[in-house]
Protein backbone atom coordinates (compact mmCIF):
# COMPACT_ATOMS: atom_id res chain seq x y z
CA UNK A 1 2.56 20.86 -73.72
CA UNK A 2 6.23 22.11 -73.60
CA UNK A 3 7.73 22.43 -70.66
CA UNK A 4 10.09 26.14 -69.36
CA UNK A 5 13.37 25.66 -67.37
CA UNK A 6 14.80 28.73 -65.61
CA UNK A 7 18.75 28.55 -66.61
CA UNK A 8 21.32 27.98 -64.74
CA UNK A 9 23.40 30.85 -65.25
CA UNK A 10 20.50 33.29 -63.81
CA UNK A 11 16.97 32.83 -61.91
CA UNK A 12 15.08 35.39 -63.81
CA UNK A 13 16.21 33.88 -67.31
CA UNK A 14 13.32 31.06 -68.88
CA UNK A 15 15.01 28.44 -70.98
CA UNK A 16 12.10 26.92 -73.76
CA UNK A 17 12.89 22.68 -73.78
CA UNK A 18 13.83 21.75 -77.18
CA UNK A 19 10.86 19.80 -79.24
CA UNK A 20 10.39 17.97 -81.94
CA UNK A 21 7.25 20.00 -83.14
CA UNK A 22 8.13 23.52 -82.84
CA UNK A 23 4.48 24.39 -83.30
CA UNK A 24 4.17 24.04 -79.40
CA UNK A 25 6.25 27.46 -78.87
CA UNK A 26 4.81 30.74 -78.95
CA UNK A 27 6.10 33.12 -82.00
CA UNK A 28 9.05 34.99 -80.33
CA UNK A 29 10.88 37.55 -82.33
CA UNK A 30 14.22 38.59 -80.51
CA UNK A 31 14.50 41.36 -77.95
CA UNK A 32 10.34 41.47 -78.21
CA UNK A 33 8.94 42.08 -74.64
CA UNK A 34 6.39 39.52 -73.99
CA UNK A 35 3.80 39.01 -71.19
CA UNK A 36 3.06 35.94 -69.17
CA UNK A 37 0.66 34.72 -67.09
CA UNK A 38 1.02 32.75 -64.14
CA UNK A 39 -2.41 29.88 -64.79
CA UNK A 40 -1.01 27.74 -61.59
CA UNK A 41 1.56 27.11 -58.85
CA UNK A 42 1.87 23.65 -58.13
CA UNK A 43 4.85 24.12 -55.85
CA UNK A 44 7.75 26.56 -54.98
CA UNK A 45 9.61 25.73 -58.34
CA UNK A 46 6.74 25.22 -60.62
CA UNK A 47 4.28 27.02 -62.07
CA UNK A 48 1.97 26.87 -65.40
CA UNK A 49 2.17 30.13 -67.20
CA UNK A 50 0.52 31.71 -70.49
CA UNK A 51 2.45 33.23 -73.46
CA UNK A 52 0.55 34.10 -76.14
CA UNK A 53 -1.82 31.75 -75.78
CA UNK A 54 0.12 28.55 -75.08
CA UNK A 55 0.21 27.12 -71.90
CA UNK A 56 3.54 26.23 -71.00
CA UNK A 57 4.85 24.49 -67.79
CA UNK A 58 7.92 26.16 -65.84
CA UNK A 59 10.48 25.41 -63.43
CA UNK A 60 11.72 28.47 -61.42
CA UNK A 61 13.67 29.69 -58.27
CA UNK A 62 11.79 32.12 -57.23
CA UNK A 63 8.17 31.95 -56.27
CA UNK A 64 5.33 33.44 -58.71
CA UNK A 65 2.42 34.56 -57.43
CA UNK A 66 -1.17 32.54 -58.89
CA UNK A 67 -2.94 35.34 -61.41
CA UNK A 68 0.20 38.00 -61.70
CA UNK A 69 1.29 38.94 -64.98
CA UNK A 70 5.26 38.96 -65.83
CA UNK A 71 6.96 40.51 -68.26
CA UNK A 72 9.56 39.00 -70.14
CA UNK A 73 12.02 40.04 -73.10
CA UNK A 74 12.70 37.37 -75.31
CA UNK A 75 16.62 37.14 -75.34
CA UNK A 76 17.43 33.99 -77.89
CA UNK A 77 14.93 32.42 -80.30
CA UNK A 78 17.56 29.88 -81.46
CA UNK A 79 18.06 26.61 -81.07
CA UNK A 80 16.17 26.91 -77.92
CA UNK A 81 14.38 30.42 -77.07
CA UNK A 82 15.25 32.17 -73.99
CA UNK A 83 12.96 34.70 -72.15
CA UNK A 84 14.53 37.03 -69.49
CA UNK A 85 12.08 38.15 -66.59
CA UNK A 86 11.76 41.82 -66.17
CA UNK A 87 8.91 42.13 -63.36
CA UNK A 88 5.56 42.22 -62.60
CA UNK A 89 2.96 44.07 -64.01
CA UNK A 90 0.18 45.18 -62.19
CA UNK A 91 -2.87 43.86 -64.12
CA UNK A 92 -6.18 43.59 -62.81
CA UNK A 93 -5.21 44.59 -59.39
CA UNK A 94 -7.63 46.56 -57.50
CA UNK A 95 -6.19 50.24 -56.97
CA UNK A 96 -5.60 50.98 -53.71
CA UNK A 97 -6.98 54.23 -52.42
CA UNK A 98 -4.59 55.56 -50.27
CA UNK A 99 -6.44 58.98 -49.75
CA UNK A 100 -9.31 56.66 -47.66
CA UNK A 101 -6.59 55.56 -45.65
CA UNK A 102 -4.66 58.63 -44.88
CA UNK A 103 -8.36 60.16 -44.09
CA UNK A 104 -9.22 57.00 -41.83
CA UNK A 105 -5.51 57.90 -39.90
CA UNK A 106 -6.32 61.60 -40.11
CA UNK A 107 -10.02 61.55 -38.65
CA UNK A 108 -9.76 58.65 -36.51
CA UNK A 109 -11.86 56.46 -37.76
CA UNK A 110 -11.88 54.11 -35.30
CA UNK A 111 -12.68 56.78 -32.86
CA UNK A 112 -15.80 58.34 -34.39
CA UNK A 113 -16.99 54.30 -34.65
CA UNK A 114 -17.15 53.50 -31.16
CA UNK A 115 -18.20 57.66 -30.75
CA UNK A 116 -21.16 57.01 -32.56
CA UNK A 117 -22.10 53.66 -32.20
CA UNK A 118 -24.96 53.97 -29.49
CA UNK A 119 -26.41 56.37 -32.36
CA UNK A 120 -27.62 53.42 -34.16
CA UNK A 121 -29.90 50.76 -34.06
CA UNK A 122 -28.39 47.65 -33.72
CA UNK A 123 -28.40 44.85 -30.89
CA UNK A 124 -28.18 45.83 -27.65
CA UNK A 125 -25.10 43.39 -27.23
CA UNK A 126 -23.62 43.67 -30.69
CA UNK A 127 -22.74 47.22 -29.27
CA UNK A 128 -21.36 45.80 -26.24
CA UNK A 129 -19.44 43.55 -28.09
CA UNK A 130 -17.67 45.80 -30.85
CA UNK A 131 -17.06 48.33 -28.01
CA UNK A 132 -15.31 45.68 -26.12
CA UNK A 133 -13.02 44.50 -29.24
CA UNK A 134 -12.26 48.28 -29.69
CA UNK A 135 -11.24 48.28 -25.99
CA UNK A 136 -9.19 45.32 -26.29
CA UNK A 137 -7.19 46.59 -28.90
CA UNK A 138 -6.57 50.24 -28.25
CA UNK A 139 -6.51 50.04 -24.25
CA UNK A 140 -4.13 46.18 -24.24
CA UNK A 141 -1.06 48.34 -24.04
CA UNK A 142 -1.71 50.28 -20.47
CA UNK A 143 -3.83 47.05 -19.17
CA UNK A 144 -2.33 44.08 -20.06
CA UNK A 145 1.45 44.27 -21.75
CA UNK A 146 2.54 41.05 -23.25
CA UNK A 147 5.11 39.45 -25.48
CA UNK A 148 2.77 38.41 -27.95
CA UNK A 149 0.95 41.63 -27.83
CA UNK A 150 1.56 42.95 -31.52
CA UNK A 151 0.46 39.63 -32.78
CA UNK A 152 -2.68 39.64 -31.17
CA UNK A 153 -3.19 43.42 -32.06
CA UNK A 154 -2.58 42.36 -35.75
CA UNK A 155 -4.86 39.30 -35.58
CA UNK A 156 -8.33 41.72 -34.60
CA UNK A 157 -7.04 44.24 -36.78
CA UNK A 158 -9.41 42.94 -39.51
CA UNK A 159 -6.35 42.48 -41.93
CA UNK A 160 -6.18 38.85 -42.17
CA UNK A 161 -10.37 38.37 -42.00
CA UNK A 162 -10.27 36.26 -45.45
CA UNK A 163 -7.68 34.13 -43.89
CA UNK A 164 -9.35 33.11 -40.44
CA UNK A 165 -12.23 32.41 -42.87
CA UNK A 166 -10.57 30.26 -44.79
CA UNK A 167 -9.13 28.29 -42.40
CA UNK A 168 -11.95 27.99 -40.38
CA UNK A 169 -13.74 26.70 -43.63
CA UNK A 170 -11.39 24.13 -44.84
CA UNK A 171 -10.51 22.66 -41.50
CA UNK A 172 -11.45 19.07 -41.33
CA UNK A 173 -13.29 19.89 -38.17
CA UNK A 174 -17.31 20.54 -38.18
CA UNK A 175 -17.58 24.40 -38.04
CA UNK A 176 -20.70 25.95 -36.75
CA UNK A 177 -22.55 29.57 -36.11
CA UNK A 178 -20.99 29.85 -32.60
CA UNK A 179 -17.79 29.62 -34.34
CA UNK A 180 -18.18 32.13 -36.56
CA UNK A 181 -19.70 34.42 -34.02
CA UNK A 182 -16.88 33.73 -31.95
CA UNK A 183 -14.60 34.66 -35.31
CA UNK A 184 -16.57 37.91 -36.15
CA UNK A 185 -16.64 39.15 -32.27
CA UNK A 186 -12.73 39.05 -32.32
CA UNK A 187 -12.13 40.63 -35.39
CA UNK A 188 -12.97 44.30 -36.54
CA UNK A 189 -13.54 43.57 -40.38
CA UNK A 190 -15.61 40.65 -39.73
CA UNK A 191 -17.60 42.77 -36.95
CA UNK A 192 -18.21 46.13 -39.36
CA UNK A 193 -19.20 43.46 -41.80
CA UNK A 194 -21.59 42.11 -39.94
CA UNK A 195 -23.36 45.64 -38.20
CA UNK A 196 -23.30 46.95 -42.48
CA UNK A 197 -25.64 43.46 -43.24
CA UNK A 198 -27.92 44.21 -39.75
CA UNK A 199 -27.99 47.88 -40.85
CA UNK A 200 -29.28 46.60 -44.77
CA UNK A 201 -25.98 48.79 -45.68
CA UNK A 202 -27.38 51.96 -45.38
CA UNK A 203 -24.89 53.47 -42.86
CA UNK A 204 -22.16 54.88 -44.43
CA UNK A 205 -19.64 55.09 -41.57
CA UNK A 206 -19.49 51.68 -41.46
CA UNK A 207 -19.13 51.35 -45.10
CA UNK A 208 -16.19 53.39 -44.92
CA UNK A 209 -14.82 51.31 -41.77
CA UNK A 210 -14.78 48.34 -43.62
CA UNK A 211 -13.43 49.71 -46.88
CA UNK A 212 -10.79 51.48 -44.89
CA UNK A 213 -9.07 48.11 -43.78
CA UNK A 214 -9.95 46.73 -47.43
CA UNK A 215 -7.45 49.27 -48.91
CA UNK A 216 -4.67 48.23 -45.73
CA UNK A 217 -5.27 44.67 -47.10
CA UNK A 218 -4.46 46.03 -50.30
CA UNK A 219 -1.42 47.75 -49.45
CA UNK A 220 -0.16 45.66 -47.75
CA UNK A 221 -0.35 42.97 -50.55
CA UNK A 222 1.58 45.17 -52.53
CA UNK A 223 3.83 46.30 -49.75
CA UNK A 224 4.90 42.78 -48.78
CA UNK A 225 5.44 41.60 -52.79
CA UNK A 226 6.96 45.15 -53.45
CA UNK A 227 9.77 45.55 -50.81
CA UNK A 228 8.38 42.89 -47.78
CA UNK A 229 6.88 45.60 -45.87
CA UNK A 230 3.55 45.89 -43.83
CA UNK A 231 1.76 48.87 -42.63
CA UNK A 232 -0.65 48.59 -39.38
CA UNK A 233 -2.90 51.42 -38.11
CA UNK A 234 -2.95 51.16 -34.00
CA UNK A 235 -5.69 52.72 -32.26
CA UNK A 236 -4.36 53.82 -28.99
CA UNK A 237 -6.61 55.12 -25.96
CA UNK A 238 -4.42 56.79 -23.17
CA UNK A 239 -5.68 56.36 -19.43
CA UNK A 240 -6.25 59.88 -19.71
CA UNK A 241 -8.80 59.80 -21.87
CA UNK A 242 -6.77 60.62 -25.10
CA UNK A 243 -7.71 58.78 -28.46
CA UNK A 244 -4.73 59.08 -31.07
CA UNK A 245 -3.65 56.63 -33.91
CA UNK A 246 -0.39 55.01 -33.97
CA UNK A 247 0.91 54.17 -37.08
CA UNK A 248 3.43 50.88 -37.42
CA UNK A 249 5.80 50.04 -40.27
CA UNK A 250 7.68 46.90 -40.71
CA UNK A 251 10.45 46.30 -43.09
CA UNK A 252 11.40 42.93 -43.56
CA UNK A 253 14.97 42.83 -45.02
CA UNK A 254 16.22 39.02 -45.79
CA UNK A 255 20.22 38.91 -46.98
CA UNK A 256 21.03 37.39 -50.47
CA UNK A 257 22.79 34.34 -50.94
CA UNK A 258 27.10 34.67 -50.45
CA UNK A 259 28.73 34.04 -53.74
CA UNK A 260 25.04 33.14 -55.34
CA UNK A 261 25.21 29.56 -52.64
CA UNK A 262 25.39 29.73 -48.78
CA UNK A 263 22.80 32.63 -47.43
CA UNK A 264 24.31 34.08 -44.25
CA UNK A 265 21.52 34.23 -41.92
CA UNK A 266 23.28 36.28 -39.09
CA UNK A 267 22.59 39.19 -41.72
CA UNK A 268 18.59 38.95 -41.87
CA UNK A 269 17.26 41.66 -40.19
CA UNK A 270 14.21 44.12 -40.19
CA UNK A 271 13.11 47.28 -39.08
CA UNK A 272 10.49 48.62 -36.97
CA UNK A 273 9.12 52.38 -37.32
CA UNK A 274 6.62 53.71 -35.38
CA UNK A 275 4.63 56.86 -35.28
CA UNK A 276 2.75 58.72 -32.76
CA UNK A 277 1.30 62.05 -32.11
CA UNK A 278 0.18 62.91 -28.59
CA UNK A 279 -1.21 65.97 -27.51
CA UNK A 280 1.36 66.63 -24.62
CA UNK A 281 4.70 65.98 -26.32
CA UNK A 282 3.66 66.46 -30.17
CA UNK A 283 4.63 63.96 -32.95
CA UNK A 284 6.94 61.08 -31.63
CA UNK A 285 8.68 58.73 -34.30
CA UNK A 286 10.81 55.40 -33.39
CA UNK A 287 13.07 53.60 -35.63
CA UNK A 288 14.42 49.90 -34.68
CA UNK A 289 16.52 47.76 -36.43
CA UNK A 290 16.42 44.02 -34.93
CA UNK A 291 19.31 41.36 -35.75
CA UNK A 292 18.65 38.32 -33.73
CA UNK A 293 18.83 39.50 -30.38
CA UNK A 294 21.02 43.18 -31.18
CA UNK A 295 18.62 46.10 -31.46
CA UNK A 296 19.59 49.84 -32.27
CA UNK A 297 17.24 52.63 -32.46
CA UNK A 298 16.64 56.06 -32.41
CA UNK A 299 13.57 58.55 -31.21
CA UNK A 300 12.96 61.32 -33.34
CA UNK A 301 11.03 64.16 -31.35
CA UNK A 302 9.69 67.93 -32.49
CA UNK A 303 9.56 69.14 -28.32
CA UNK A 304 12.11 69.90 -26.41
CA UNK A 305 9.86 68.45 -23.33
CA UNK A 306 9.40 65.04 -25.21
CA UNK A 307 13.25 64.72 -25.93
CA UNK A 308 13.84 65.43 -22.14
CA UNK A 309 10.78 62.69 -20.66
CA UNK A 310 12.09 59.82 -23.15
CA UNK A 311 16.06 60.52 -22.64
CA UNK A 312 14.92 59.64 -19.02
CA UNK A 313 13.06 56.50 -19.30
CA UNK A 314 15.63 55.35 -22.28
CA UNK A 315 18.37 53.51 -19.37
CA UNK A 316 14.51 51.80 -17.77
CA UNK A 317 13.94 50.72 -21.40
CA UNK A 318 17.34 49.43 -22.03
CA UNK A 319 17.87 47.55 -18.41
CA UNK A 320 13.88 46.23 -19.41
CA UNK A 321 15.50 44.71 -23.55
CA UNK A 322 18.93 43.77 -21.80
CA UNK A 323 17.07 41.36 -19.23
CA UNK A 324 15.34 39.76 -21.52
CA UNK A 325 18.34 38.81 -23.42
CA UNK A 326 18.84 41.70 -26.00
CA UNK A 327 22.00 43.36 -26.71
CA UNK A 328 21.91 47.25 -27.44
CA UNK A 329 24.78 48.92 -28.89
CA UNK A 330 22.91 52.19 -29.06
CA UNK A 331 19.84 54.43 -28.81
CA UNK A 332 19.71 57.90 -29.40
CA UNK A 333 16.86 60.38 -29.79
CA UNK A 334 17.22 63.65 -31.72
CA UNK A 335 15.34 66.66 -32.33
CA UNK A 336 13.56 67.61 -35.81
CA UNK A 337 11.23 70.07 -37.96
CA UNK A 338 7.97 68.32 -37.51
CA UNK A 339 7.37 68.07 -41.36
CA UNK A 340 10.48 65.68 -41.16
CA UNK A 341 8.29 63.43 -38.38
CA UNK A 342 4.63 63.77 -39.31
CA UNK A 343 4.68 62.76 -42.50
CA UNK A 344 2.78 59.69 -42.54
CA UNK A 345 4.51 56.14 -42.95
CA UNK A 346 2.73 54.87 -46.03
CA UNK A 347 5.08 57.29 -48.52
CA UNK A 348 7.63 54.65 -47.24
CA UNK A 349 5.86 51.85 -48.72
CA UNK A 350 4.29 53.47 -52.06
CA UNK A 351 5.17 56.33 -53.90
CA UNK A 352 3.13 59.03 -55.80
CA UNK A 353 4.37 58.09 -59.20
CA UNK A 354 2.53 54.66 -59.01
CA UNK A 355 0.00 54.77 -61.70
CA UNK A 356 -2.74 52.84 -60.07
CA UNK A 357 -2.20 55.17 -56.03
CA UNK A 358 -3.27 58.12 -54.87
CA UNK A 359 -1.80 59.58 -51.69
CA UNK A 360 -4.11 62.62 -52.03
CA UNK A 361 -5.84 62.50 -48.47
């Protein structure tokens, strides 16, 4: 088996290890754009990938993803060939059906669940207990305020369900029913999993509950390998009765190396957008970009009613950041056409001319 160094010179260049019987390599012609596959990752900085049918062990900087497919152009063949990576193709990835989504966001799903879940029969208690996750999540903010409160919000979203199974799995502790119970009642994936099996699949709410968050999962795989962003739906219930969806964007930026050696980690950073329409005040939009402990931001607002209640509570918010040790240069808020505010967040993460995406809601 021969063996793939990534050259010095650049991280995206593959460097074939001389050998005595040349047999071992893969016919390359030059400037031919081959595909690889990535068989295994054994650590950060190696991997086992396929090239035309030989499997060929690699050394790289930068991490490669178990199943993706890369495609490389083959830049020397002689002495020793030398592939250049171009990027990732998207093979045998599920689509992701970003019209179930926006329809989820624009119908409320997550309304119309706990709306018509006394419709159905199911346990007595399984009822009880869904309605109270839904509570927990989409009422936390007005009841209970916390630091850790997006992380918890996050963790019942049902996006990371696969995850919490897995670990709960292949933990060297004994796992039992009770602890998957305890797992499913604190997760909303899990749960609409669970009422689809007790319901023999044959309500189609549900079904579309469930495959809703599949599709987040999904974009947010790609969103994270893409650009290192994540999109989370919030389900917010206002003490006034009001039902909306929130809709959360994170942008995780991470600075490149200085002079290809020392990273300067004072410029990491990521953003924060959020968006909200209320029935009072109309579409609301926030934009924050955190470095360490500096935060600026803006509010972008369609009513002149909304600019006037949040430019008064902005000097509350900023004495509320500044005590707990954050420095803010600036916020502003601004009035704009609501077309600039509504549009939904997920265009920032995909765009229309992705072959495998719809955003047709």
């Amino acid at each position: 088996m021969n063996k793939v160094d990534y050259s010095t010179v650049s991280s995206s260049k593959i460097s074939l290890q001389s050998s005595d019987n040349t047999t071992f390599y893969p016919k390359l012609v030059e400037n031919e754009v081959v595909t690889g596959k990535v068989l295994r990752s054994f650590s950060l900085k190696n991997v086992l990938l396929l090239i035309k049918g030989k499997r060929i062990m690699a050394k790289t900087h930068m991490p490669l993803r178990e199943g993706s497919v890369i495609s490389l152009k083959v830049e020397e063949v002689h002495p020793n060939p030398v592939l250049k990576m171009l990027g990732t193709i998207n093979e045998n990835v599920k689509t992701i059906n970003t019209s179930m989504i926006l329809t989820g966001l624009k119908k409320n799903l997550w309304k119309t669940i706990i709306e018509n879940i006394d419709h159905y029969i199911l346990p007595d208690n399984d009822k009880k207990l869904f309605k109270e996750l839904m509570d927990d999540i989409s009422k936390k903010l007005f009841l209970k305020p916390n630091p850790d409160l997006l992380r918890e919000l996050v963790d019942k979203s049902g996006i990371g369900w696969e995850a919490k199974l897995r670990e709960i799995v292949t933990s060297k502790s004994n796992f039992s029913k009770t602890n998957i119970n305890e797992l499913i009642s604190g997760d909303l994936k899990g749960f609409g999993s669970k009422l689809i099996s007790l319901m023999e699949g044959q309500n189609d709410l549900f079904k579309r509950f469930v495959s809703t968050i599949e599709n987040l999962q999904l974009l947010n795989q790609f969103g994270l390998e893409q650009e290192r962003k994540i999109f989370i739906p919030i389900p917010f219930q206002f003490p006034d009765g009001l039902f909306t969806m929130g809709q959360l964007l994170i942008h995780l930026h991470e600075n490149k190396k200085n002079n290809g050696d020392v990273k300067d980690k004072d410029k990491d950073f990521f953003r924060i957008s959020f968006l909200l329409e209320m029935s009072n005040i109309g579409p609301l939009r926030a934009d924050l970009v955190v470095r360490q402990k500096q935060i600026n931001g803006r509010f972008l607002i369609v009513e002149e009613k909304a600019k006037s209640i949040i430019e008064k509570q902005l000097p509350s918010l900023i004495k509320t950041l500044e005590e707990k040790g954050f420095v803010i240069p600036h916020f502003e808020c601004h009035m704009k056409e609501p077309v600039e505010i509504k549009d939904t967040l997920i265009k920032e993460i995909i765009h229309k001319e992705s072959h495998n995406i719809s955003l047709v809601a």
